[in-house]
C-alpha atoms as a PDB file:
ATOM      1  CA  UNK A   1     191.944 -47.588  -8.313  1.00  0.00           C
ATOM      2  CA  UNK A   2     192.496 -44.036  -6.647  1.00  0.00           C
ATOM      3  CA  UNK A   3     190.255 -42.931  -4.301  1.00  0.00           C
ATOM      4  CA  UNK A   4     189.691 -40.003  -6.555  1.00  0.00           C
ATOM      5  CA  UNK A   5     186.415 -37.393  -5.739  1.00  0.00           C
ATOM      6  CA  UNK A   6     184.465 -39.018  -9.058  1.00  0.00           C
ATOM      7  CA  UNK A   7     185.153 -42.530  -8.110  1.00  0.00           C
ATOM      8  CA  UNK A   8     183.334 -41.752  -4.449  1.00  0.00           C
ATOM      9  CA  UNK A   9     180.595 -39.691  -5.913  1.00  0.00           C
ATOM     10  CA  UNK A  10     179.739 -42.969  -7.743  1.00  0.00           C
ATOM     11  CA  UNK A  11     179.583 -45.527  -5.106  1.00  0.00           C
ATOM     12  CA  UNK A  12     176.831 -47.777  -4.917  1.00  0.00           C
ATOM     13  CA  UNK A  13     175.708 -50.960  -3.144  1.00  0.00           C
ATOM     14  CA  UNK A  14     177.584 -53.682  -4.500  1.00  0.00           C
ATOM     15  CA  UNK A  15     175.877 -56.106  -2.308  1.00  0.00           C
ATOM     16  CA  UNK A  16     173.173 -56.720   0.548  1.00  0.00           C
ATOM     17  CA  UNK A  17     173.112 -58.926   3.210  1.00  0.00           C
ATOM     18  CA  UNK A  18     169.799 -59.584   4.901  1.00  0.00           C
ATOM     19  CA  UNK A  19     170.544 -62.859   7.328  1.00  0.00           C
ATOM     20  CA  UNK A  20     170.906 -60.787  10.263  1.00  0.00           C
ATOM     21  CA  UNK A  21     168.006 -61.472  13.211  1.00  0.00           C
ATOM     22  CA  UNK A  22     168.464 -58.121  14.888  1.00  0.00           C
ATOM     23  CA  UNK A  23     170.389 -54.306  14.309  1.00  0.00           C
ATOM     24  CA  UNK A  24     173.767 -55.281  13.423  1.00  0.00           C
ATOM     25  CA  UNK A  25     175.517 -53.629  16.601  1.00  0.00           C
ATOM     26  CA  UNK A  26     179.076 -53.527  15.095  1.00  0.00           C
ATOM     27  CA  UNK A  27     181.699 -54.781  12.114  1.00  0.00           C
ATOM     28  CA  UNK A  28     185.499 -54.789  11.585  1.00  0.00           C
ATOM     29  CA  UNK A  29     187.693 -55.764   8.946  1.00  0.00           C
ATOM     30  CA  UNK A  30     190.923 -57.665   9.077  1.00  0.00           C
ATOM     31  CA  UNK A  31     193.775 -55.381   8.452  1.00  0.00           C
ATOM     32  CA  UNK A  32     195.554 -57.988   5.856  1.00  0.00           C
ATOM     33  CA  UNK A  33     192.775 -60.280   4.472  1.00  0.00           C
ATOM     34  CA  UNK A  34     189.801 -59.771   2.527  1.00  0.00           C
ATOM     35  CA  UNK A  35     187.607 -60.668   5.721  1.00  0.00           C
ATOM     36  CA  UNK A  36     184.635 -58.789   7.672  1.00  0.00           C
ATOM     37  CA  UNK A  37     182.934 -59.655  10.796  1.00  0.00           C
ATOM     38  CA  UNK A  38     179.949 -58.450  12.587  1.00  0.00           C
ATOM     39  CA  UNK A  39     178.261 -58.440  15.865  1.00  0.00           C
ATOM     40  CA  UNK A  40     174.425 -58.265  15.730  1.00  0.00           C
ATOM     41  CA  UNK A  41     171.451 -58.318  18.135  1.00  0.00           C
ATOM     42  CA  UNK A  42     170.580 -61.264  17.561  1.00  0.00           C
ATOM     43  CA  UNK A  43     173.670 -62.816  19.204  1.00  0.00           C
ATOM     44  CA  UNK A  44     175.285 -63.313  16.011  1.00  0.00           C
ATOM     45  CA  UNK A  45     178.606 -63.521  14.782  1.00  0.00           C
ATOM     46  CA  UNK A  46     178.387 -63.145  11.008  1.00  0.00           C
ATOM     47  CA  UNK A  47     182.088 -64.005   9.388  1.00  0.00           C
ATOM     48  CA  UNK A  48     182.021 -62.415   5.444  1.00  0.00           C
ATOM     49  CA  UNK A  49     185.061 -62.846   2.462  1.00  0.00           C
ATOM     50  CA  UNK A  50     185.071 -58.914   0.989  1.00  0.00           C
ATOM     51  CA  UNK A  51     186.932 -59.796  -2.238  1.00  0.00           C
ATOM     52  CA  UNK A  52     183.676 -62.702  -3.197  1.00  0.00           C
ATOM     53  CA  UNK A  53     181.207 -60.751  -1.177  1.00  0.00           C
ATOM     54  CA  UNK A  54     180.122 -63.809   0.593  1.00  0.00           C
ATOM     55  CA  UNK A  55     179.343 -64.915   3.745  1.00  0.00           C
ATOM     56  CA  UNK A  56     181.594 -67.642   4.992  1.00  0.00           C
ATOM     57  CA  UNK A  57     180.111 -68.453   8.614  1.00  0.00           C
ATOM     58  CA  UNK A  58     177.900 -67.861  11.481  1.00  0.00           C
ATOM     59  CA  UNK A  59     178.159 -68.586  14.953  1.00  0.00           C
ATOM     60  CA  UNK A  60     176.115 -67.629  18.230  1.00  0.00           C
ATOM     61  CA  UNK A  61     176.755 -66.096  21.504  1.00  0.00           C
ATOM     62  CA  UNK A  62     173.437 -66.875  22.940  1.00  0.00           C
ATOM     63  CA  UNK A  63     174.617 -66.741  26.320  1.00  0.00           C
ATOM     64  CA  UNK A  64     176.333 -63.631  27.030  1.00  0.00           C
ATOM     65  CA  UNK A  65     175.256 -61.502  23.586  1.00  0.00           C
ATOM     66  CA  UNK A  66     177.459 -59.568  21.586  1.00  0.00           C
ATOM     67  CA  UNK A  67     177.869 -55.845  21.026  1.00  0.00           C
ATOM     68  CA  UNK A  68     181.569 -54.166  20.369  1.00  0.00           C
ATOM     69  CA  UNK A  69     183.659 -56.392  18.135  1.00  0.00           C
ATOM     70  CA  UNK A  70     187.326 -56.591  16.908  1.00  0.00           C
ATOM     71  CA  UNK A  71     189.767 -58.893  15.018  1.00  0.00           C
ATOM     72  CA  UNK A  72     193.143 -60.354  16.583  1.00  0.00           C
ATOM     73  CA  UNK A  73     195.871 -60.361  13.777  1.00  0.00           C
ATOM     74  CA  UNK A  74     194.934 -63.664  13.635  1.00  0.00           C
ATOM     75  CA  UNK A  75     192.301 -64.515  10.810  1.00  0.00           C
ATOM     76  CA  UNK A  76     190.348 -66.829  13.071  1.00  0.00           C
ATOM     77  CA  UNK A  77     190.087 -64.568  16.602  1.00  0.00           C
ATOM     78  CA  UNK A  78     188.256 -61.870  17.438  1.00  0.00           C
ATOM     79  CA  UNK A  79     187.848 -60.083  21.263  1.00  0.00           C
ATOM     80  CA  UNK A  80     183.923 -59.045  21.559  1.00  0.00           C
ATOM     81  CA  UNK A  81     181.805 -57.611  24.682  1.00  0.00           C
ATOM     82  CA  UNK A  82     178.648 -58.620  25.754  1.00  0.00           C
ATOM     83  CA  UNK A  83     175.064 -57.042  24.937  1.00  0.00           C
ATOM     84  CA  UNK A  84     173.342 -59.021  28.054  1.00  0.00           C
ATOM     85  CA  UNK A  85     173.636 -56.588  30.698  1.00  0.00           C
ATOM     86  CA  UNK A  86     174.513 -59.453  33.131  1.00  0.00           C
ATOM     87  CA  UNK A  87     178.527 -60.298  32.361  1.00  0.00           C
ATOM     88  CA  UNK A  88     180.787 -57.518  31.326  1.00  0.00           C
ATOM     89  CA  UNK A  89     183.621 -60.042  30.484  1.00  0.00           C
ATOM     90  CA  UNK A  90     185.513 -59.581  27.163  1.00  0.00           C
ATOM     91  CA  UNK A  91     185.694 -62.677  25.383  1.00  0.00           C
ATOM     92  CA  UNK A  92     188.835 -63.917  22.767  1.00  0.00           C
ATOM     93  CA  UNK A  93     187.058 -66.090  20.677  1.00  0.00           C
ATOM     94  CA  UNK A  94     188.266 -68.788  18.170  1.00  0.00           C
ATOM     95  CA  UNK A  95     185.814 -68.614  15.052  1.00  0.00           C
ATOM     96  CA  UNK A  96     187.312 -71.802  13.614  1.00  0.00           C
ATOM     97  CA  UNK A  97     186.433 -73.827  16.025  1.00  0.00           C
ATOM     98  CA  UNK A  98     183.771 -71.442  17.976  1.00  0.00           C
ATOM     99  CA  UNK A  99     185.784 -72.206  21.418  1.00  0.00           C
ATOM    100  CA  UNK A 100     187.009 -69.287  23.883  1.00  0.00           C
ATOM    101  CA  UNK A 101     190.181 -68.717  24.318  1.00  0.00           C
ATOM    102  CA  UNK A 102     190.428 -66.170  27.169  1.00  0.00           C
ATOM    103  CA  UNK A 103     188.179 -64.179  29.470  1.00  0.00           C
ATOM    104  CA  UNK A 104     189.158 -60.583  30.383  1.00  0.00           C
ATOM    105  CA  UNK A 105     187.313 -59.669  33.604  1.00  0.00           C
ATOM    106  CA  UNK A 106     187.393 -56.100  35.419  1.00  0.00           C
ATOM    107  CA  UNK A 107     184.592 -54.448  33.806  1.00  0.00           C
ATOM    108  CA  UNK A 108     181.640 -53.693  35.982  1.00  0.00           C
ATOM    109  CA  UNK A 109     179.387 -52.054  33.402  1.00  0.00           C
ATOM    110  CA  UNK A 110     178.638 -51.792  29.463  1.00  0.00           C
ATOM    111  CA  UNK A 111     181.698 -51.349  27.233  1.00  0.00           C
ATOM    112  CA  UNK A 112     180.971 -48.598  25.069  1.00  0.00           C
ATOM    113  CA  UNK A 113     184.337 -48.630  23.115  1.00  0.00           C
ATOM    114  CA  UNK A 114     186.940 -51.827  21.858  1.00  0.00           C
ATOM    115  CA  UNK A 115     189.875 -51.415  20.203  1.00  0.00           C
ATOM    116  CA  UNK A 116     193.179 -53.922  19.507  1.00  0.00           C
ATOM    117  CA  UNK A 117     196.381 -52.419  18.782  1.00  0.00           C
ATOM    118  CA  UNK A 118     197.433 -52.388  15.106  1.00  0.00           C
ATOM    119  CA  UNK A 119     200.910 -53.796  15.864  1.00  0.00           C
ATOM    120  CA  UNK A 120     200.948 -56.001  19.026  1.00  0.00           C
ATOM    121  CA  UNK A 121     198.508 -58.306  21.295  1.00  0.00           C
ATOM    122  CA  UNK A 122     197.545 -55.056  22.882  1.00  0.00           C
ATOM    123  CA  UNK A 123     193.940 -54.106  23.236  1.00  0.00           C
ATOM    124  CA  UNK A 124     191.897 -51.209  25.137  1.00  0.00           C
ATOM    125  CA  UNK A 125     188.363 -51.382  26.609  1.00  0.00           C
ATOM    126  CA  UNK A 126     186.261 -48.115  27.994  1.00  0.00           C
ATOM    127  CA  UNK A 127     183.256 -48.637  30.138  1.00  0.00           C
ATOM    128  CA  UNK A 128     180.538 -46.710  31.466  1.00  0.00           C
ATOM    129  CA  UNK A 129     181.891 -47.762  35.070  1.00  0.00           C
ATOM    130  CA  UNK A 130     184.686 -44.792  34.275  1.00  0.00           C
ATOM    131  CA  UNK A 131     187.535 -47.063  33.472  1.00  0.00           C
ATOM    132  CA  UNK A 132     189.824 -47.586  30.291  1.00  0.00           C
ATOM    133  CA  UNK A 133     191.506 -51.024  30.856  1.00  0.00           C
ATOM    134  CA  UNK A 134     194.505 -52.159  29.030  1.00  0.00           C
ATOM    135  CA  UNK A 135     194.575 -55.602  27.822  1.00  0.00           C
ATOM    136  CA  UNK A 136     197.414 -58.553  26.166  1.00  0.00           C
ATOM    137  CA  UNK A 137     195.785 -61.201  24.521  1.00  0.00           C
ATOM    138  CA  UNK A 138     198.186 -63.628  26.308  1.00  0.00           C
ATOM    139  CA  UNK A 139     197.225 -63.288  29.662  1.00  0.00           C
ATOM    140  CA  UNK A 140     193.513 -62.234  31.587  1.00  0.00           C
ATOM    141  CA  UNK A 141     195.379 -59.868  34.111  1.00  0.00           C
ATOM    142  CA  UNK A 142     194.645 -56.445  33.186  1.00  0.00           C
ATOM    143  CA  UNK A 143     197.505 -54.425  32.261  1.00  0.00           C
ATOM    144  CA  UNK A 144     196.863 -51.411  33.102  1.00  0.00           C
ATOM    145  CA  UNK A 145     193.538 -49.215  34.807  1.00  0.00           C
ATOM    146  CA  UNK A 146     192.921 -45.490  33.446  1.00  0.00           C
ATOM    147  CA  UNK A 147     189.747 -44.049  35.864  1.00  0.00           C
ATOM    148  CA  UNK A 148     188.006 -41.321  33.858  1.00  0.00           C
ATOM    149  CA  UNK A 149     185.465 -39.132  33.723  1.00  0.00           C
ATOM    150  CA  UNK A 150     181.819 -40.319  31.907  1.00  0.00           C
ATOM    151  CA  UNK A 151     181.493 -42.135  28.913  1.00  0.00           C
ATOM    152  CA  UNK A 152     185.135 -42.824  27.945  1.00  0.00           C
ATOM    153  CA  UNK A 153     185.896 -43.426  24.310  1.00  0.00           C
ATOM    154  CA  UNK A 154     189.336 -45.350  23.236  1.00  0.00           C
ATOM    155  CA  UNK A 155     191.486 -45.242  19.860  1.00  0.00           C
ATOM    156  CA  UNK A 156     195.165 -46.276  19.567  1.00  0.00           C
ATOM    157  CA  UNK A 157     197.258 -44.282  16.570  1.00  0.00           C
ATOM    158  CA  UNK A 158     198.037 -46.519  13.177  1.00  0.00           C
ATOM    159  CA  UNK A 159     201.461 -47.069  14.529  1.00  0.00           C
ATOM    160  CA  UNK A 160     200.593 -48.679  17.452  1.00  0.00           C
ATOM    161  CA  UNK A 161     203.017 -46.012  19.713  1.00  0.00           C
ATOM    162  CA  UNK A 162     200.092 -43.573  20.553  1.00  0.00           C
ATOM    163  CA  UNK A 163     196.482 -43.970  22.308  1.00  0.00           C
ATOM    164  CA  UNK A 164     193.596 -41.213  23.042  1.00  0.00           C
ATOM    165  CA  UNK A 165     191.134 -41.982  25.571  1.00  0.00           C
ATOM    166  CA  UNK A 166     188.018 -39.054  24.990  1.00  0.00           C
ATOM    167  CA  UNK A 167     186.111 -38.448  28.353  1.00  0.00           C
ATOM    168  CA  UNK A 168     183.426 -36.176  29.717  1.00  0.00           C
ATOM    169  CA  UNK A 169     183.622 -32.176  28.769  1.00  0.00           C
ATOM    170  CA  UNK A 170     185.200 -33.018  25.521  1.00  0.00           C
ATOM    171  CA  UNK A 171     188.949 -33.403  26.827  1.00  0.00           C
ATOM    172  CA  UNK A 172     191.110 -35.725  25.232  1.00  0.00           C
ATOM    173  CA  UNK A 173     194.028 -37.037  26.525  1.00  0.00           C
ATOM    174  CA  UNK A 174     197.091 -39.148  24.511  1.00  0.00           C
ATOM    175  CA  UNK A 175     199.090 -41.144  26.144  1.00  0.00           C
ATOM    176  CA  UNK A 176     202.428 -43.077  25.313  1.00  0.00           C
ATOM    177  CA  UNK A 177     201.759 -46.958  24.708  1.00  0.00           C
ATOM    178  CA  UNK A 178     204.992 -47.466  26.753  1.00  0.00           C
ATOM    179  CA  UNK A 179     204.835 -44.968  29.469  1.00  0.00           C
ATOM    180  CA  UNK A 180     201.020 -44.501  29.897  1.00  0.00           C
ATOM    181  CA  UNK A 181     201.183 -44.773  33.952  1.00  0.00           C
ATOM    182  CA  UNK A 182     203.110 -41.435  33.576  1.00  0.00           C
ATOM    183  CA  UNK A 183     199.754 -39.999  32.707  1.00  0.00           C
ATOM    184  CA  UNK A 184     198.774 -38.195  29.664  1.00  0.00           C
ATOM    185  CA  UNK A 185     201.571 -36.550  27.117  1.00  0.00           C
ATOM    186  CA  UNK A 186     198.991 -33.872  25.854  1.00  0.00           C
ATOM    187  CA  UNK A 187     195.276 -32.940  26.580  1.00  0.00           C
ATOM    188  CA  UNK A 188     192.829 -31.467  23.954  1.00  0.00           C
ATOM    189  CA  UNK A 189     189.913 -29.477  24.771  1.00  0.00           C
ATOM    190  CA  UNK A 190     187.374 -30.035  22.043  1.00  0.00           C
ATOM    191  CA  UNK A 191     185.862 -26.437  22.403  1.00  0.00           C
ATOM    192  CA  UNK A 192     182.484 -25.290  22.351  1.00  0.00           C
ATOM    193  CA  UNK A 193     180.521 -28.962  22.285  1.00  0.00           C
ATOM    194  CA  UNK A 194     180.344 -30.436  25.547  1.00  0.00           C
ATOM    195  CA  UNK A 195     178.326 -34.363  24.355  1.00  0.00           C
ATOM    196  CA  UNK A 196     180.232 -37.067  25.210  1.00  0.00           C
ATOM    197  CA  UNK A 197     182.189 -38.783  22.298  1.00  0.00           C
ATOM    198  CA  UNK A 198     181.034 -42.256  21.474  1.00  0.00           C
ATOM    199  CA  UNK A 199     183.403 -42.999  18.467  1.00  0.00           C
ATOM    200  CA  UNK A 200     186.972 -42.140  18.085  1.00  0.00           C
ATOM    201  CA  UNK A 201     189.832 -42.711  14.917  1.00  0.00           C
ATOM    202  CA  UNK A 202     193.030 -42.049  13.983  1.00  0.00           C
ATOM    203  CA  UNK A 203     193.711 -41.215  10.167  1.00  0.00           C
ATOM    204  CA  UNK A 204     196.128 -43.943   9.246  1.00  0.00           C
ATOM    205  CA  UNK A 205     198.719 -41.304   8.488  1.00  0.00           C
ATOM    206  CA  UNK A 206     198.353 -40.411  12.257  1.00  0.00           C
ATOM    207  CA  UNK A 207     197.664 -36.953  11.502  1.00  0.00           C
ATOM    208  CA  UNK A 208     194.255 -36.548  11.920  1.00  0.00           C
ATOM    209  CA  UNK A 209     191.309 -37.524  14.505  1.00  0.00           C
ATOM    210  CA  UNK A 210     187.512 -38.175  13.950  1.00  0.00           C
ATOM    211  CA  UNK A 211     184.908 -38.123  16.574  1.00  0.00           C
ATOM    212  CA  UNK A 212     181.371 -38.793  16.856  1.00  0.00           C
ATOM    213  CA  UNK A 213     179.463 -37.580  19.464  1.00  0.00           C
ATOM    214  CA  UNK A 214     176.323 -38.422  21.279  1.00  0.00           C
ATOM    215  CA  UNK A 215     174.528 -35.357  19.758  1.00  0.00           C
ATOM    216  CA  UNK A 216     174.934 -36.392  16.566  1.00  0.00           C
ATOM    217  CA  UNK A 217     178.175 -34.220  15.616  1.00  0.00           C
ATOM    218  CA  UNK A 218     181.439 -35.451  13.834  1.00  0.00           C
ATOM    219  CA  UNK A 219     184.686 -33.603  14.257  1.00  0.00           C
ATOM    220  CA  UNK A 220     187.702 -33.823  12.246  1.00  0.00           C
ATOM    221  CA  UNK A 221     190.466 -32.306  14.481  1.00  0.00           C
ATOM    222  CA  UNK A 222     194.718 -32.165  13.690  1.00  0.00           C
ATOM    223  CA  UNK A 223     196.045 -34.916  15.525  1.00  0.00           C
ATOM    224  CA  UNK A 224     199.252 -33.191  16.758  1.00  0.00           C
ATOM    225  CA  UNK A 225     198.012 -29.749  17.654  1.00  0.00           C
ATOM    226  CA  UNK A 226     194.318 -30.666  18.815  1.00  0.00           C
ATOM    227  CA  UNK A 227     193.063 -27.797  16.693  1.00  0.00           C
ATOM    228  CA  UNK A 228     189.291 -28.243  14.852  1.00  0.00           C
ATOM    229  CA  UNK A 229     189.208 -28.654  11.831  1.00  0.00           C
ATOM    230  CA  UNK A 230     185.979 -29.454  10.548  1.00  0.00           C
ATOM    231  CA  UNK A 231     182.631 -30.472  11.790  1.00  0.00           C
ATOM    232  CA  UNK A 232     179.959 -31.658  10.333  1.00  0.00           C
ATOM    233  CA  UNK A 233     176.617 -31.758  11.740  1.00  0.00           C
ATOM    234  CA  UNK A 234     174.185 -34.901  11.291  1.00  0.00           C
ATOM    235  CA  UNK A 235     170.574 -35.893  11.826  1.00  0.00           C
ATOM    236  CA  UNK A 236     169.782 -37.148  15.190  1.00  0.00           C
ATOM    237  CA  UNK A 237     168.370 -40.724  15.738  1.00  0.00           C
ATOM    238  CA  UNK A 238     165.141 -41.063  16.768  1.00  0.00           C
ATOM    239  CA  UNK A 239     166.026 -43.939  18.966  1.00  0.00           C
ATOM    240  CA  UNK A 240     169.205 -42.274  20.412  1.00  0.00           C
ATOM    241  CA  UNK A 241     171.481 -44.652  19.197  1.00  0.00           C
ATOM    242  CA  UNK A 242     175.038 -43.236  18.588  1.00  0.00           C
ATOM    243  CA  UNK A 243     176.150 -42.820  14.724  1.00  0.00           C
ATOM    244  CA  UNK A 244     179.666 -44.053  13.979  1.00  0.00           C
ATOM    245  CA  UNK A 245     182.057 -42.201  11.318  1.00  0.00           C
ATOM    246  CA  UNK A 246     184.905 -43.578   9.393  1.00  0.00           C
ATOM    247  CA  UNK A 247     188.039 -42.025   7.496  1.00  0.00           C
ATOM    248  CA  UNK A 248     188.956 -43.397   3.875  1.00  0.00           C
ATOM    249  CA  UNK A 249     192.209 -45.093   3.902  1.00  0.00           C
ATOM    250  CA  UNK A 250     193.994 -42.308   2.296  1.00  0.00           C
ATOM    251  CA  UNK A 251     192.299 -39.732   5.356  1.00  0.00           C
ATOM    252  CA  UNK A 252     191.099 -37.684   2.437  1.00  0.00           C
ATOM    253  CA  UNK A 253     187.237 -38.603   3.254  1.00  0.00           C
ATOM    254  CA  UNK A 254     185.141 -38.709   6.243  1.00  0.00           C
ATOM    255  CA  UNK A 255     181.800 -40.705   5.916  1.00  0.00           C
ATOM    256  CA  UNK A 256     178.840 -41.161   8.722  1.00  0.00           C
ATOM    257  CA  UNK A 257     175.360 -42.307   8.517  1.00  0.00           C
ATOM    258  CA  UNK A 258     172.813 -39.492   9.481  1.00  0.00           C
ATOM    259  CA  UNK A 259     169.528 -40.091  11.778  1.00  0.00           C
ATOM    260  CA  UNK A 260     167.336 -39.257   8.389  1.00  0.00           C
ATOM    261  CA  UNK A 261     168.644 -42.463   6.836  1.00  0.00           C
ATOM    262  CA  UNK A 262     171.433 -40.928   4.577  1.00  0.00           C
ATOM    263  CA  UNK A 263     174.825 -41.728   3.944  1.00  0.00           C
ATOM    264  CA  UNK A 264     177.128 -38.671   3.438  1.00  0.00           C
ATOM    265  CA  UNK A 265     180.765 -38.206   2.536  1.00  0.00           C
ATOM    266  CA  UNK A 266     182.829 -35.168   3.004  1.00  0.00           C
ATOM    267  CA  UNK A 267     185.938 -33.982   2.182  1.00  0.00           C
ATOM    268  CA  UNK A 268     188.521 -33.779   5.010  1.00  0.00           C
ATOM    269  CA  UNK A 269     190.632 -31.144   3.271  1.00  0.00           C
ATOM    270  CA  UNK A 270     187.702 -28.928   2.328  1.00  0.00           C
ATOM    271  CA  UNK A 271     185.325 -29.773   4.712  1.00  0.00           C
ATOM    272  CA  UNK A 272     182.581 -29.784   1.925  1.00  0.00           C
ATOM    273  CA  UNK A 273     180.044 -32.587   1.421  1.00  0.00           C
ATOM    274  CA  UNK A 274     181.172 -34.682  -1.529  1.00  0.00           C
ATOM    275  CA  UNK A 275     178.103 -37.336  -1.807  1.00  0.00           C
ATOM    276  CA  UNK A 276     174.742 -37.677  -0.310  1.00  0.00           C
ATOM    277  CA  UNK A 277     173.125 -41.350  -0.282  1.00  0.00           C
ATOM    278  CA  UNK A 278     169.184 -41.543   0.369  1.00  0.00           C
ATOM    279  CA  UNK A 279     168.314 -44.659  -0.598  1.00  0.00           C
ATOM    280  CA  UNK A 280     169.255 -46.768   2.326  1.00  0.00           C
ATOM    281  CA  UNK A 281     167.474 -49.630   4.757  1.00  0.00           C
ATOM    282  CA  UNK A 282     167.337 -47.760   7.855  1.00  0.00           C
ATOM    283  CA  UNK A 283     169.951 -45.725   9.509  1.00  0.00           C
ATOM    284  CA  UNK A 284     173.294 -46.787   8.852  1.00  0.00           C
ATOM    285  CA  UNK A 285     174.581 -46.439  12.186  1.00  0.00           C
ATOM    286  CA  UNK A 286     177.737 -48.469  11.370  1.00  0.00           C
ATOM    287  CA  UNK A 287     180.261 -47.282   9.088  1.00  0.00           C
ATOM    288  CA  UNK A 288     183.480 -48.329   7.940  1.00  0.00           C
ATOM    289  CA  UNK A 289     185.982 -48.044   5.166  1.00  0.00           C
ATOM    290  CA  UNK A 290     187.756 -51.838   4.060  1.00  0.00           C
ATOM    291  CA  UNK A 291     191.870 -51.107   4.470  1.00  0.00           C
ATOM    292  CA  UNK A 292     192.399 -53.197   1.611  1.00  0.00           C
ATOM    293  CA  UNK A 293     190.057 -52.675  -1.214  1.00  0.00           C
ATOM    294  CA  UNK A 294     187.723 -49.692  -2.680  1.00  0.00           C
ATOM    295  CA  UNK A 295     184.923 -50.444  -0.537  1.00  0.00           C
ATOM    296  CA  UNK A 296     183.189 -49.768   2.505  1.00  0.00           C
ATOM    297  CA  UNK A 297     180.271 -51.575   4.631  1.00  0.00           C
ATOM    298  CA  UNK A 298     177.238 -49.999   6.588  1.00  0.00           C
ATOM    299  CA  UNK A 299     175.022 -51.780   8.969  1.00  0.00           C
ATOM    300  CA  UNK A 300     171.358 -51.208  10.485  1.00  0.00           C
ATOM    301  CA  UNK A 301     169.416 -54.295   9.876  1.00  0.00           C
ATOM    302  CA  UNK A 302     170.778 -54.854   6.747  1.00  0.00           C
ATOM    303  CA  UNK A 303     174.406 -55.267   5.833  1.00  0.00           C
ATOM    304  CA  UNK A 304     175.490 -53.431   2.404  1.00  0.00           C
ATOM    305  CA  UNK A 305     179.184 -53.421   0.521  1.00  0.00           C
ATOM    306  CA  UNK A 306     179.279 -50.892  -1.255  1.00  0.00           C
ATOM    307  CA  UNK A 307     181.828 -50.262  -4.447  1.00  0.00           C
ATOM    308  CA  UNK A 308     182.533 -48.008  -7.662  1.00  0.00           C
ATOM    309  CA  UNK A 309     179.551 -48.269 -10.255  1.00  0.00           C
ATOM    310  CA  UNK A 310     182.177 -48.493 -13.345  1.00  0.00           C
ATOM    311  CA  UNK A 311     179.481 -47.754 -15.536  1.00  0.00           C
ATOM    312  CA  UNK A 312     179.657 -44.528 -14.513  1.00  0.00           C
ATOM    313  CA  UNK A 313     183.023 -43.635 -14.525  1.00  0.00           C
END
């Protein structure tokens, strides 16, 4: 089904999951299967099949917590980082057998931002110690050490060639995968909001960027020339916590939870708001479009798929 404007003005919640102990803290989706994962506060690691809408399995990191999670390519691997304030290790972890595979030490505070490379065994980590690390699943040695200034946010492009690391005073800075110790390429200046940017994507035709910021903004900016395009402003939390925002696989829509407990869509040609959602459990914090079916998940407490009400088109 296209993602036409109709068929996203009548979304709805397909399904609810409620088996979460705690705020569910993150989710990805596997970029060839019908799978989901989540991390929650509760330690959890909640495994779901999309296409059923079920949940398949559920394992525990009591020890060291769970906040920022990813998939491998691999079906049955994610990388995560911890919620426990006391280890800053990222952990490869094999959900089949719930065994780790690989530590990644170097961090010396909270990792605010994960990310694995859409093409390789490449993944990127930014901290709030001021460093973006460069990772390869096959080996614990860090690959590479970016030092930056404040909260540093990390996105690689859909090709896997290109990555953006957003720091302090709204600069961003893209770097070649294969030359990135040759320092940035280009540097964009997001003008005229100065929050540090807690969320960061590529459109998966490369030619846009979103960001979320900590003051509740979302920016749609052209990928090549840095220029604004859009921005949207949001509700803030009442808790603080930082609202992520997700393009639709064909970059035509941008959706983001808002601090007031709605879920809004916009247009990223326009700019103008296509749908408005009020009905939800809390603030859905956690947003993200599925890369292989017309659906997308948000997360507070409660998990929801949502999908086209076909009665209504």
């Amino acid at each position: 089904m296209e993602i036409a404007e109709d068929v996203v003005k009548n979304m709805s919640v397909g399904a609810v999951f409620k088996d979460c102990g705690g705020k569910i803290s993150s989710l990805d989706f596997h970029r060839t299967e019908d799978l989901m994962v989540t991390a929650a506060e509760d330690a959890s690691i909640r495994l779901y099949d999309t296409a059923s809408a079920t949940p398949m399995k559920t394992l525990y990191s009591a020890r060291y917590g769970v906040d920022h999670i990813c998939f491998t390519h691999h079906t049955n691997a994610v990388i995560f980082s911890s919620s426990n304030g006391s280890d800053e290790s990222l952990r490869y972890l094999s959900l089949y057998d719930n065994r780790f595979l690989r530590y990644f030490r170097g961090h010396t505070q909270r990792v605010v931002s994960l990310c694995m490379s859409p093409k390789n065994d490449s993944f990127m980590s930014g901290s709030l110690d001021h460093t973006v690390r460069l990772w390869d699943l096959r080996s614990n040695v860090c690959q590479g050490l970016l030092r930056v200034r404040g909260r540093p946010s990390v996105a690689y492009d859909q090709q896997g060639l290109v990555f953006a690391v957003a720091m302090e005073g709204g600069a961003i800075k893209l770097f070649d995968v294969r030359s990135f110790d040759k320092g940035p390429f280009d540097t964009f200046l997001v003008g005229g909001d100065t929050a540090e940017v807690a969320g960061m994507k590529f459109s998966n035709d490369g030619k846009m960027m979103l960001l979320s910021t900590t003051n509740s903004r979302v920016y749609l900016l052209d990928a090549y020339s840095g220029k604004k395009m859009h921005g949207f402003t949001l509700k803030p939390s009442r808790n603080g916590e930082t609202l992520e925002a997700s393009f639709s696989p064909d970059g035509r829509y941008v959706i983001s939870g808002s601090g007031d407990g709605s879920l809004r869509i916009w247009s990223s040609l326009s700019g103008a708001e296509v749908a408005c959602w009020t009905n939800n459990a809390g603030i859905p914090a956690v947003v993200k479009w599925a890369p292989r079916r017309l659906m997308f998940a948000t997360a507070s407490y409660v998990l929801a798929f949502w999908i086209p009400d076909v009665s209504k088109l």
